[in-house]
Protein backbone atom coordinates (compact mmCIF):
# COMPACT_ATOMS: atom_id res chain seq x y z
CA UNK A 1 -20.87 -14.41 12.56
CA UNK A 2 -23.60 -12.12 13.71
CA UNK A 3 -24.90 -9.23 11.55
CA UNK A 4 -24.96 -5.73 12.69
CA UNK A 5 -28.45 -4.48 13.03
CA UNK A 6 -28.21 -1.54 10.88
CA UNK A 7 -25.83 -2.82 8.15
CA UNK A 8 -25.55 -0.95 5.27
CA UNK A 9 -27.04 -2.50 2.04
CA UNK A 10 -23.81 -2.28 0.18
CA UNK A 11 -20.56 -2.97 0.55
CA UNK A 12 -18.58 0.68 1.19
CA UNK A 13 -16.30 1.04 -1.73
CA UNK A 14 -14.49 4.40 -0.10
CA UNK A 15 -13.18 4.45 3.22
CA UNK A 16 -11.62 6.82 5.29
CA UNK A 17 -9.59 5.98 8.17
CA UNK A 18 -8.56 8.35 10.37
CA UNK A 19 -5.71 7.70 12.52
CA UNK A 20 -2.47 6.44 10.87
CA UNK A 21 -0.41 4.24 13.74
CA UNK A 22 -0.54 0.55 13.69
CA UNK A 23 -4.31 -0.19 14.33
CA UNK A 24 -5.61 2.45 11.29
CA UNK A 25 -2.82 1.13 8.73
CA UNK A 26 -3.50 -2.18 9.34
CA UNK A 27 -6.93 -1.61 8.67
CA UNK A 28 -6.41 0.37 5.18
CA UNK A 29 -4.17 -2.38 3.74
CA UNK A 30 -6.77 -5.08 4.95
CA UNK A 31 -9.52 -2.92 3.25
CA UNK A 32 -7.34 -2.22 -0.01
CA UNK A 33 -7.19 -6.30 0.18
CA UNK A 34 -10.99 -6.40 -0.23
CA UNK A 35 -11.20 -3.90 -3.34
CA UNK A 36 -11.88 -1.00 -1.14
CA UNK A 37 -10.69 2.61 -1.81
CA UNK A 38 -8.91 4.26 1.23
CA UNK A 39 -7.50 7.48 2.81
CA UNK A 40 -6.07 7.73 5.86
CA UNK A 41 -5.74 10.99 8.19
CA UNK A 42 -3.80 11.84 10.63
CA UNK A 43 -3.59 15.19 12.75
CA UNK A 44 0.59 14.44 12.85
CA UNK A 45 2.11 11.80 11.17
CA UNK A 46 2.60 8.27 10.83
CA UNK A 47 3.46 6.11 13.43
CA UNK A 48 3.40 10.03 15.76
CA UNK A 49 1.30 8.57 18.64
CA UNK A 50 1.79 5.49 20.65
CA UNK A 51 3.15 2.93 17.77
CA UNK A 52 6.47 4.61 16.92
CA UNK A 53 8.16 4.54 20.63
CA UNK A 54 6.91 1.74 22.07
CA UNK A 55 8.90 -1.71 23.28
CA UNK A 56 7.69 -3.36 20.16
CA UNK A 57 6.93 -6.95 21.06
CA UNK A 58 4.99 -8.85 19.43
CA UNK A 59 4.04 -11.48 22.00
CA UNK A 60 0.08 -12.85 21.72
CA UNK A 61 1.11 -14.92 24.47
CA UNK A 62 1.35 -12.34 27.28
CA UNK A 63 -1.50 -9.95 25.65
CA UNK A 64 -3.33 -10.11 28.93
CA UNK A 65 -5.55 -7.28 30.14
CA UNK A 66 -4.54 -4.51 32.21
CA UNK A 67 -7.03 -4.72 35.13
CA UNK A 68 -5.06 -7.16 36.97
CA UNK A 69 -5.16 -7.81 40.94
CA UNK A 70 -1.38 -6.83 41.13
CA UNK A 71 -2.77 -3.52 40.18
CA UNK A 72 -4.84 -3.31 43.26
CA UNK A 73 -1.77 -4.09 45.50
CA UNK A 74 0.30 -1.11 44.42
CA UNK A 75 -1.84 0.82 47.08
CA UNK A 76 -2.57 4.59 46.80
CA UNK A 77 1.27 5.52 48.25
CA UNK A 78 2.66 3.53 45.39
CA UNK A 79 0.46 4.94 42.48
CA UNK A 80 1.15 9.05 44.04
CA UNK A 81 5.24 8.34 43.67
CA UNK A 82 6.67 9.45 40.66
CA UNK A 83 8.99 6.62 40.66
CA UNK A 84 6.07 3.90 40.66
CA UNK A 85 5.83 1.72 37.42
CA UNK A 86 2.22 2.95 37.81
CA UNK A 87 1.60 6.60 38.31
CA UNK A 88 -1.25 8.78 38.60
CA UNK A 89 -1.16 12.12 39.40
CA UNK A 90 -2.28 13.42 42.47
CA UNK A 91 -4.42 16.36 40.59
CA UNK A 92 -6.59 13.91 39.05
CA UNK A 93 -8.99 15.36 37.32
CA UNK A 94 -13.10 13.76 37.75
CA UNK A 95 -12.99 11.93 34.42
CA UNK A 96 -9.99 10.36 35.48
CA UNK A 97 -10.74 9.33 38.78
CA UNK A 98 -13.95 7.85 37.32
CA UNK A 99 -11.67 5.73 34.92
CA UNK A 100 -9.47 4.39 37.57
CA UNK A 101 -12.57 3.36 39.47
CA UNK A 102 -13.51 1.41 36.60
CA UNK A 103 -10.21 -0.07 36.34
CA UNK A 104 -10.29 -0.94 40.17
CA UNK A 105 -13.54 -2.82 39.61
CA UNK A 106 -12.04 -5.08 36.81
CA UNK A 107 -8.90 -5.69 38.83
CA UNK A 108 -10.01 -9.07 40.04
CA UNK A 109 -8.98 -12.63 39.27
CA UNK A 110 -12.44 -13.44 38.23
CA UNK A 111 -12.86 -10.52 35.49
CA UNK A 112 -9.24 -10.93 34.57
CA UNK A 113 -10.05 -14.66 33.64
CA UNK A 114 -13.03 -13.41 31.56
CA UNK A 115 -11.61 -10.75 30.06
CA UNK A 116 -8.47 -12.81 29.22
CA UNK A 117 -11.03 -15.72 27.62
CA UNK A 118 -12.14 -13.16 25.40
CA UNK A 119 -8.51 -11.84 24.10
CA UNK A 120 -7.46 -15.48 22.71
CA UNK A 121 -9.28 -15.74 19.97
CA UNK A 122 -8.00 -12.21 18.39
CA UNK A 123 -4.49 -13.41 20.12
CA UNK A 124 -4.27 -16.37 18.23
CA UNK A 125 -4.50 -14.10 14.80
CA UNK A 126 -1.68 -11.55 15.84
CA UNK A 127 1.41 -13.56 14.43
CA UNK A 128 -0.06 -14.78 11.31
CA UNK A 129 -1.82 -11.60 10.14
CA UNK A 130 1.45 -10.12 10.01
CA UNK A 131 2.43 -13.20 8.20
CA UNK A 132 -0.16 -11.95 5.65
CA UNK A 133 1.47 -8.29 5.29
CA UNK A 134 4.48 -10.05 4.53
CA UNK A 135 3.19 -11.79 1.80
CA UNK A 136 1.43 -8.85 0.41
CA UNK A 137 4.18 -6.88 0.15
CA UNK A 138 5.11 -5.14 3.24
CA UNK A 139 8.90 -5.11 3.15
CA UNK A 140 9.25 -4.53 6.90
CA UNK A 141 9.75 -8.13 8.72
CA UNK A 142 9.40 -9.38 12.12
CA UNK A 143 12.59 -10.70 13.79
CA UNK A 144 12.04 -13.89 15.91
CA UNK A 145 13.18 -13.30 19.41
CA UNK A 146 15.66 -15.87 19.60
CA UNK A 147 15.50 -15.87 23.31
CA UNK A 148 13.28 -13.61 25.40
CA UNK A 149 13.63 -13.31 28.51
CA UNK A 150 11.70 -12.53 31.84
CA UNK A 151 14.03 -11.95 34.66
CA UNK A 152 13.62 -11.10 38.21
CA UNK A 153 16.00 -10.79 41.28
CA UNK A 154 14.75 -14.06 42.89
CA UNK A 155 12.39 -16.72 42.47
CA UNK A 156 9.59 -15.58 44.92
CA UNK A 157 9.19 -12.24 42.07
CA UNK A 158 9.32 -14.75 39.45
CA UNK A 159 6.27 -16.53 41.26
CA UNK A 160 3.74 -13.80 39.77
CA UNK A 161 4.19 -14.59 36.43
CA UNK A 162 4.38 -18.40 36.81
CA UNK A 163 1.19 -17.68 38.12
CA UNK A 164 -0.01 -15.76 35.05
CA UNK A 165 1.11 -18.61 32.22
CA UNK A 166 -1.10 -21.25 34.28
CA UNK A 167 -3.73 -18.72 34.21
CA UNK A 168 -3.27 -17.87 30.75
CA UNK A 169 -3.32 -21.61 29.79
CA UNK A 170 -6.17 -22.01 31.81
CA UNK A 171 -7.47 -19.45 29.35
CA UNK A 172 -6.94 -21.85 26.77
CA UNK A 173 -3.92 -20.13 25.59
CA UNK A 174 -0.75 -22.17 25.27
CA UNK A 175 2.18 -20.28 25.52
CA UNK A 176 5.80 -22.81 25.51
CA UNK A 177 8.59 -21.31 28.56
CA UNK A 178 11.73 -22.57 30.16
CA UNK A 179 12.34 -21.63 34.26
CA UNK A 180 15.97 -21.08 34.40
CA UNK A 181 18.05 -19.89 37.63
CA UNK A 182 20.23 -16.40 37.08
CA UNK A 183 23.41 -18.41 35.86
CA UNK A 184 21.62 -19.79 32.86
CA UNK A 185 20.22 -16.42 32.04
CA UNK A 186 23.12 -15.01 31.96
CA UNK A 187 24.53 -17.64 29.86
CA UNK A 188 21.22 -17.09 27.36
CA UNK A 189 21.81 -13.29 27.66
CA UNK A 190 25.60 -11.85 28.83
CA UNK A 191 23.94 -8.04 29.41
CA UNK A 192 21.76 -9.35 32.41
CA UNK A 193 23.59 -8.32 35.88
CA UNK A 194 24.41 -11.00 38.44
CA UNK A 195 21.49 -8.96 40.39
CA UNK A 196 19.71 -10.94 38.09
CA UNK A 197 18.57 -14.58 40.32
CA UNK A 198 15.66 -15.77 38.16
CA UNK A 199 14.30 -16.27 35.36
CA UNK A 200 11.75 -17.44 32.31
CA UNK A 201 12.28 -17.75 28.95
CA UNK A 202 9.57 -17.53 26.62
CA UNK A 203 9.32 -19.52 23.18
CA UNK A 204 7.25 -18.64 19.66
CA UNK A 205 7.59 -14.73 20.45
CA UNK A 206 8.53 -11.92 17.72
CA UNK A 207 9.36 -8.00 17.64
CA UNK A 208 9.52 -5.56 15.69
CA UNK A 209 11.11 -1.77 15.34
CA UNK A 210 7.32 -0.59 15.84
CA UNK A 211 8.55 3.10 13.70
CA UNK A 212 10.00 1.84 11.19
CA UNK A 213 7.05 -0.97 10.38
CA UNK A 214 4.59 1.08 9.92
CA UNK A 215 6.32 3.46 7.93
CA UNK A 216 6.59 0.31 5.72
CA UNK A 217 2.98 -0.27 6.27
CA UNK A 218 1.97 2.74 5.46
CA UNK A 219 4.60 2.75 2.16
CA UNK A 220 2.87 -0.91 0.91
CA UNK A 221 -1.10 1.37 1.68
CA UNK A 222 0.47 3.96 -1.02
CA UNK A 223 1.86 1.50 -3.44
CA UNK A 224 -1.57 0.42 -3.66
CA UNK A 225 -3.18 3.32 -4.37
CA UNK A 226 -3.99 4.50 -1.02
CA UNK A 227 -3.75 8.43 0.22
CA UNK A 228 -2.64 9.27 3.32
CA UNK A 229 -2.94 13.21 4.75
CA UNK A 230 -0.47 13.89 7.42
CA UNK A 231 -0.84 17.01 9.52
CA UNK A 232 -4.96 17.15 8.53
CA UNK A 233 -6.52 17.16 12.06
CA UNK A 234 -10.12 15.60 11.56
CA UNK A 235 -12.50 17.66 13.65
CA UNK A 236 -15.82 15.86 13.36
CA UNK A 237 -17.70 12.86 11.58
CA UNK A 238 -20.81 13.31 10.51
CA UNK A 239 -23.84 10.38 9.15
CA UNK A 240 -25.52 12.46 6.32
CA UNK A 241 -28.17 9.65 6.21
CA UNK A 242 -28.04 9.54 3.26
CA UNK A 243 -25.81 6.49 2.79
CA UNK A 244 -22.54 8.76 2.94
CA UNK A 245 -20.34 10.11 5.93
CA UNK A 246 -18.47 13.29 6.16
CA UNK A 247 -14.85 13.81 7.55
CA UNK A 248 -13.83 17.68 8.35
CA UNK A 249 -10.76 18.83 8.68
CA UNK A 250 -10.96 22.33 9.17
CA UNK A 251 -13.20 24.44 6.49
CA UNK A 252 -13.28 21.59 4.37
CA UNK A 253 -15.26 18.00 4.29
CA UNK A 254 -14.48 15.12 2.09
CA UNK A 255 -17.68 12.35 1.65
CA UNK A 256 -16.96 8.69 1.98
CA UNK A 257 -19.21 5.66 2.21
CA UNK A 258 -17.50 4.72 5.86
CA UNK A 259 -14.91 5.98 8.52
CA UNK A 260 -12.94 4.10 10.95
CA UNK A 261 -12.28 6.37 14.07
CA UNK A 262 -7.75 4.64 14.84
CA UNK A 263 -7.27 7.84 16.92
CA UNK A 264 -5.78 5.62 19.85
CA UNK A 265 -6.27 7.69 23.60
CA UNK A 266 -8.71 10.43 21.59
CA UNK A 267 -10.83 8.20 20.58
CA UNK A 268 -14.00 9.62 22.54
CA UNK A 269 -13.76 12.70 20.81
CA UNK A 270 -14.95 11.48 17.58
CA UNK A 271 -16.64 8.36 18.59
CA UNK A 272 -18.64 9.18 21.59
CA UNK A 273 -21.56 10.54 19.61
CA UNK A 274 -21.98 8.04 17.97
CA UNK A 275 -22.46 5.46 21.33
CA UNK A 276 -19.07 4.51 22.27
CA UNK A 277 -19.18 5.46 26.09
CA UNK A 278 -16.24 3.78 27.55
CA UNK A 279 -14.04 5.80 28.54
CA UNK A 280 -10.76 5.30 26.58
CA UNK A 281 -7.82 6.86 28.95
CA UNK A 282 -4.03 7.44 28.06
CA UNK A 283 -1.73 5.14 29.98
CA UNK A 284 1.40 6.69 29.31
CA UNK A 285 4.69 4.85 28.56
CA UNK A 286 8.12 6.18 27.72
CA UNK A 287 10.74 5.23 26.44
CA UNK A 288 14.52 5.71 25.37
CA UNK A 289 17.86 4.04 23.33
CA UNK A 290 21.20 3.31 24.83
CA UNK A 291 24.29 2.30 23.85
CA UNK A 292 24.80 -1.62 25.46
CA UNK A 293 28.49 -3.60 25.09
CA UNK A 294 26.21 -7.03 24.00
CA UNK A 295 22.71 -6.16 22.29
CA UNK A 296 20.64 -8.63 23.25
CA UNK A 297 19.55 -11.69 20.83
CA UNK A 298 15.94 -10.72 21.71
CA UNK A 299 13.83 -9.04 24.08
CA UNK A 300 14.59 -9.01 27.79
CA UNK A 301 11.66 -7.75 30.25
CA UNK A 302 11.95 -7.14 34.01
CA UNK A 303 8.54 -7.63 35.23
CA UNK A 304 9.19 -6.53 38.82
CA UNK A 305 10.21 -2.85 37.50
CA UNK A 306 8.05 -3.52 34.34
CA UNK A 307 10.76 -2.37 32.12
CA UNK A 308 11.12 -3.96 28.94
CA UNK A 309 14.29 -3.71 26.83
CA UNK A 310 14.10 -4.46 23.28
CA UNK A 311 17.35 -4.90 20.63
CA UNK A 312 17.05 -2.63 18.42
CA UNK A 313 19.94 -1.93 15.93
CA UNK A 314 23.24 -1.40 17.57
CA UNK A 315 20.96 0.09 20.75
CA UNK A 316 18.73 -1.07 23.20
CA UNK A 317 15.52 0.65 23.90
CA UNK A 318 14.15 0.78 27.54
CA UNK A 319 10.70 1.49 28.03
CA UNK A 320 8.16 1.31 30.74
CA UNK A 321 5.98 3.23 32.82
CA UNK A 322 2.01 3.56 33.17
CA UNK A 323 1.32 6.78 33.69
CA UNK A 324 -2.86 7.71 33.88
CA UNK A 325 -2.42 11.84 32.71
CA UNK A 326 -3.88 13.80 29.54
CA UNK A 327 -1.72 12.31 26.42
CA UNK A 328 -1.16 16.07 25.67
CA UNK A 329 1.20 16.27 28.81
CA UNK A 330 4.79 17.26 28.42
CA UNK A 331 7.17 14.39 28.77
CA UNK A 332 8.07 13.88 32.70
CA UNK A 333 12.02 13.65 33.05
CA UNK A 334 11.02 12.05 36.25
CA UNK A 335 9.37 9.54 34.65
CA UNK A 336 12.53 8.74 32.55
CA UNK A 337 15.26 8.88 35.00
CA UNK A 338 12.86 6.21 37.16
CA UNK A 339 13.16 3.59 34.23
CA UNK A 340 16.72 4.19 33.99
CA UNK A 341 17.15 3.98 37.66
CA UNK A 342 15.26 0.53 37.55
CA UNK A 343 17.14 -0.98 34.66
CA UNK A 344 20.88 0.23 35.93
CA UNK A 345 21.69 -2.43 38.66
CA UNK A 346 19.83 -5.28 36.41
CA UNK A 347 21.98 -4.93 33.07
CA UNK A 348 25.34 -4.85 32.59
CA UNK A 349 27.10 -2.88 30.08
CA UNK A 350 24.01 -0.65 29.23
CA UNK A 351 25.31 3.18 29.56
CA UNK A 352 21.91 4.75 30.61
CA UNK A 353 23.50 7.97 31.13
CA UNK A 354 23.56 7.89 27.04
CA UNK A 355 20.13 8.35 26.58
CA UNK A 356 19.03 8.82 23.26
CA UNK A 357 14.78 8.95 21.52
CA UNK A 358 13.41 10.04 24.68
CA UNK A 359 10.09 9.56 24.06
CA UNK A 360 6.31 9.46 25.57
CA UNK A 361 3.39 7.94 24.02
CA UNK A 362 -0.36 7.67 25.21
CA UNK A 363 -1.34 4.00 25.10
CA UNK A 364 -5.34 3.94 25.06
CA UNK A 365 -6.45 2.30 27.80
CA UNK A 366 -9.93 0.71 28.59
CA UNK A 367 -11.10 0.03 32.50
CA UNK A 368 -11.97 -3.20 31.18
CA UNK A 369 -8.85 -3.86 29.80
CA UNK A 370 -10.40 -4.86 26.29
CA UNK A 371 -10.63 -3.09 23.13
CA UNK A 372 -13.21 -1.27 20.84
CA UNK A 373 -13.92 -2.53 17.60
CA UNK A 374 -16.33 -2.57 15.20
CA UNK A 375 -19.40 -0.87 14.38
CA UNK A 376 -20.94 1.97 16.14
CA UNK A 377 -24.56 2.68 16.20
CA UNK A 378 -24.50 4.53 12.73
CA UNK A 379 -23.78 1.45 10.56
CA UNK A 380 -21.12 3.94 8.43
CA UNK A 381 -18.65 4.68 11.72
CA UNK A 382 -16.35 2.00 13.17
CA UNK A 383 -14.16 2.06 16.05
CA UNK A 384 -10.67 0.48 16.43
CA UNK A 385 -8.85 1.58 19.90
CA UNK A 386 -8.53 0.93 23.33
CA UNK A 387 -5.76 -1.94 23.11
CA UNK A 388 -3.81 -0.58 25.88
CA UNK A 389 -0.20 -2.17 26.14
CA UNK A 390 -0.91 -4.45 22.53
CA UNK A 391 -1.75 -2.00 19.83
CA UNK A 392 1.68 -3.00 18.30
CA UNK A 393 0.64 -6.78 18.88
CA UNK A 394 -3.25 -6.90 17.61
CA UNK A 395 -3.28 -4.31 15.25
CA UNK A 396 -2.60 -6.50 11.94
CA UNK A 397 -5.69 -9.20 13.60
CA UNK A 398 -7.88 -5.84 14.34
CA UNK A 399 -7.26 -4.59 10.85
CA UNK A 400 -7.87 -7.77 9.45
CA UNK A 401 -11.12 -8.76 11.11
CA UNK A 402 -12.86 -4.81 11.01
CA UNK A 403 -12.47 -5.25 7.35
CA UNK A 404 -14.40 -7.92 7.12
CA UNK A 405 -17.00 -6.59 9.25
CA UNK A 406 -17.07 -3.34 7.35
CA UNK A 407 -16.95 -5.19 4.00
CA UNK A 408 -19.63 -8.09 4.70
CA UNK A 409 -21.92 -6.08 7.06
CA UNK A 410 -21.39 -9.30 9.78
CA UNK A 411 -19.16 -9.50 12.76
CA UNK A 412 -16.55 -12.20 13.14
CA UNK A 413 -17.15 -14.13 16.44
CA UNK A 414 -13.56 -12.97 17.41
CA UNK A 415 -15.05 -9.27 17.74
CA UNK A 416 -17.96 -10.22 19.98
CA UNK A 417 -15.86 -9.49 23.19
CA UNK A 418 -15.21 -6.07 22.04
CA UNK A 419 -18.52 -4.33 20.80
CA UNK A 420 -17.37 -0.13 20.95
CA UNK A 421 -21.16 0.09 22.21
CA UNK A 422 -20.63 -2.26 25.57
């Protein structure tokens, strides 16, 4: 544990979060766990940005960072097509162009191994810090994926991510898989398409309906006293100095003896004066339900087309997509019909012409591919954002661990990796 070097004397007793998806509830209920007094703001709603439309897995054992060298293969053609898993428009603005060279620097194998050493330790938390919110009372539960599956036209696509586990165990993360041909996937899961030639199927992994947990989450936060202001836009955070921080929201400000800035691909806006210069960037996903003749028994992803398909219900939901624009952008129709396009020859009995929820959501992305959390250089303002793909995933650990920062005034080693101030 290392101690911040400004830590405040005492232990914060009110907190305000601000931000109310998975990463800022996670952190009130872990706070309320420690004694401490909480409100939590958000400019919409709960679960309104990234954690309500998302694929929902909750799979520690692919939370790898985004800066891969697959990224750098796409080639400029690629990233300019609409119809590219990976888009970026071709009006990109300076501040973005300065992110994706960032993102291009930290797409090699050699920072991908690095930055993936540092995600195991917080990976290894995910599953049983929601483990925890069960047994505190959040009603919401995560469903074991009784089979999920990875599956690819033919075994040379299915090489990549072979690749990935040994370099992920090499990580010193262990992560249990079968290799099966496309006969045994479909017997493991009837919706795949006999398109379908390859595949892996991964063990241990969980998901969730990503909405309607933290709705639960955020229920359990007001059970126990918390508040939580929908539709209050915070417009600044100020250190009085005085041992106190003020959060405004319009003509008003309300004192507190910390703040946690959970405001996912905004996070700059609040946080950058107080040192966090990395720039956090949306990375777009979308996402949408159809009616299927067999819902899966778990997820099924098709890394090729980087779709991912999760049971939900009597639907499936089909998401996918990284798309590097302003998270204020209208949703791309585009963008949609080239997920359903990609998913149509590889299931069978999925109408995706019966497209219900479409949805886009701004996953903050870092060019490093690792998150911000922790304390900022006032010793009263924290930062929790920049998880990218696996806000869904790490937001329970995150939660868990910032509290104890917050609360103690030291830093759990797990955090190191992720200083808001690198």
């Amino acid at each position: 544990m290392a101690a911040h070097p400004h830590s405040p004397s005492s232990a914060p007793s009110r907190v305000a979060i601000v931000g109310a998806g998975m990463v800022g509830l996670s952190t009130a209920w872990f706070l309320q766990e420690r004694g401490v007094e909480v409100t939590v703001y958000d400019r919409d709603g709960v679960a309104a940005g990234s954690s309500w439309g998302n694929a929902g897995w909750l799979t520690p054992g692919l939370a790898t960072p985004l800066p891969e060298p697959a990224v750098l293969t796409y080639g400029v053609r690629a990233v300019l097509s609409p119809s590219s898993p990976v888009y970026v428009p071709p009006s990109a603005d300076p501040r973005l162009l300065r992110f994706l060279a960032g993102f291009a620097r930290h797409s090699t194998a050699l920072q991908w191994l690095r930055s993936m050493r540092s995600l195991v330790p917080i990976n290894s938390l995910a599953l049983p810090s929601f483990d925890t919110l069960a047994e505190g009372g959040v009603e919401a539960r995560t469903l074991d994926a009784k089979s999920f599956l990875a599956a690819y036209r033919t075994p040379t696509e299915r090489r990549v991510l072979l690749e990935e586990l040994e370099q992920i165990h090499a990580a010193g993360q262990s992560m249990e898989f079968d290799v099966l041909d496309g006969d045994e996937a479909r017997g493991v899961e009837p919706s795949l398409s006999d398109e379908i030639g390859a595949a892996i199927r991964l063990h241990g992994q969980r998901y969730i309906d990503p909405g309607a947990y933290a709705h639960s989450l955020a229920d359990a936060v007001r059970a126990r006293g918390g508040v939580i202001k929908e539709g209050t836009e915070i417009t600044d955070v100020r250190d009085t100095g005085t041992g106190a921080v003020v959060v405004t929201a319009g003509a008003g400000g309300e004192r507190h003896d910390a703040v946690v800035v959970a405001t996912g691909a905004w996070l700059g806006r609040l946080a950058r004066k107080f040192g966090v210069r990395a720039l956090v960037q949306a990375g777009r996903g979308y996402s949408f339900s159809v009616p299927v003749e067999n819902v899966p028994s778990g997820p099924v992803y098709f890394p090729a087309q980087r779709v991912a398909c999760t049971p939900l219900g009597d639907r499936l939901r089909v998401a996918g997509m990284m798309e590097f624009r302003k998270p204020e952008a209208p949703l791309d129709r585009r963008r949609v019909h080239a997920i359903a396009e990609a998913a149509r020859p590889l299931l069978r009995g999925a109408d995706l012409d019966a497209r219900q929820d479409e949805w886009v959501g701004s996953r903050p992305c870092t060019t490093d591919g690792l998150p911000l959390i922790g304390a900022t250089r006032s010793p009263r303002v924290f930062a929790a954002g920049g998880h990218g793909m696996w806000g869904v995933t790490l937001g329970p650990a995150t939660g868990r661990l910032l509290a104890e920062t917050i609360t103690t005034g030291r830093r759990p080693a797990e955090l190191s990796p992720f200083d808001p101030l690198r």
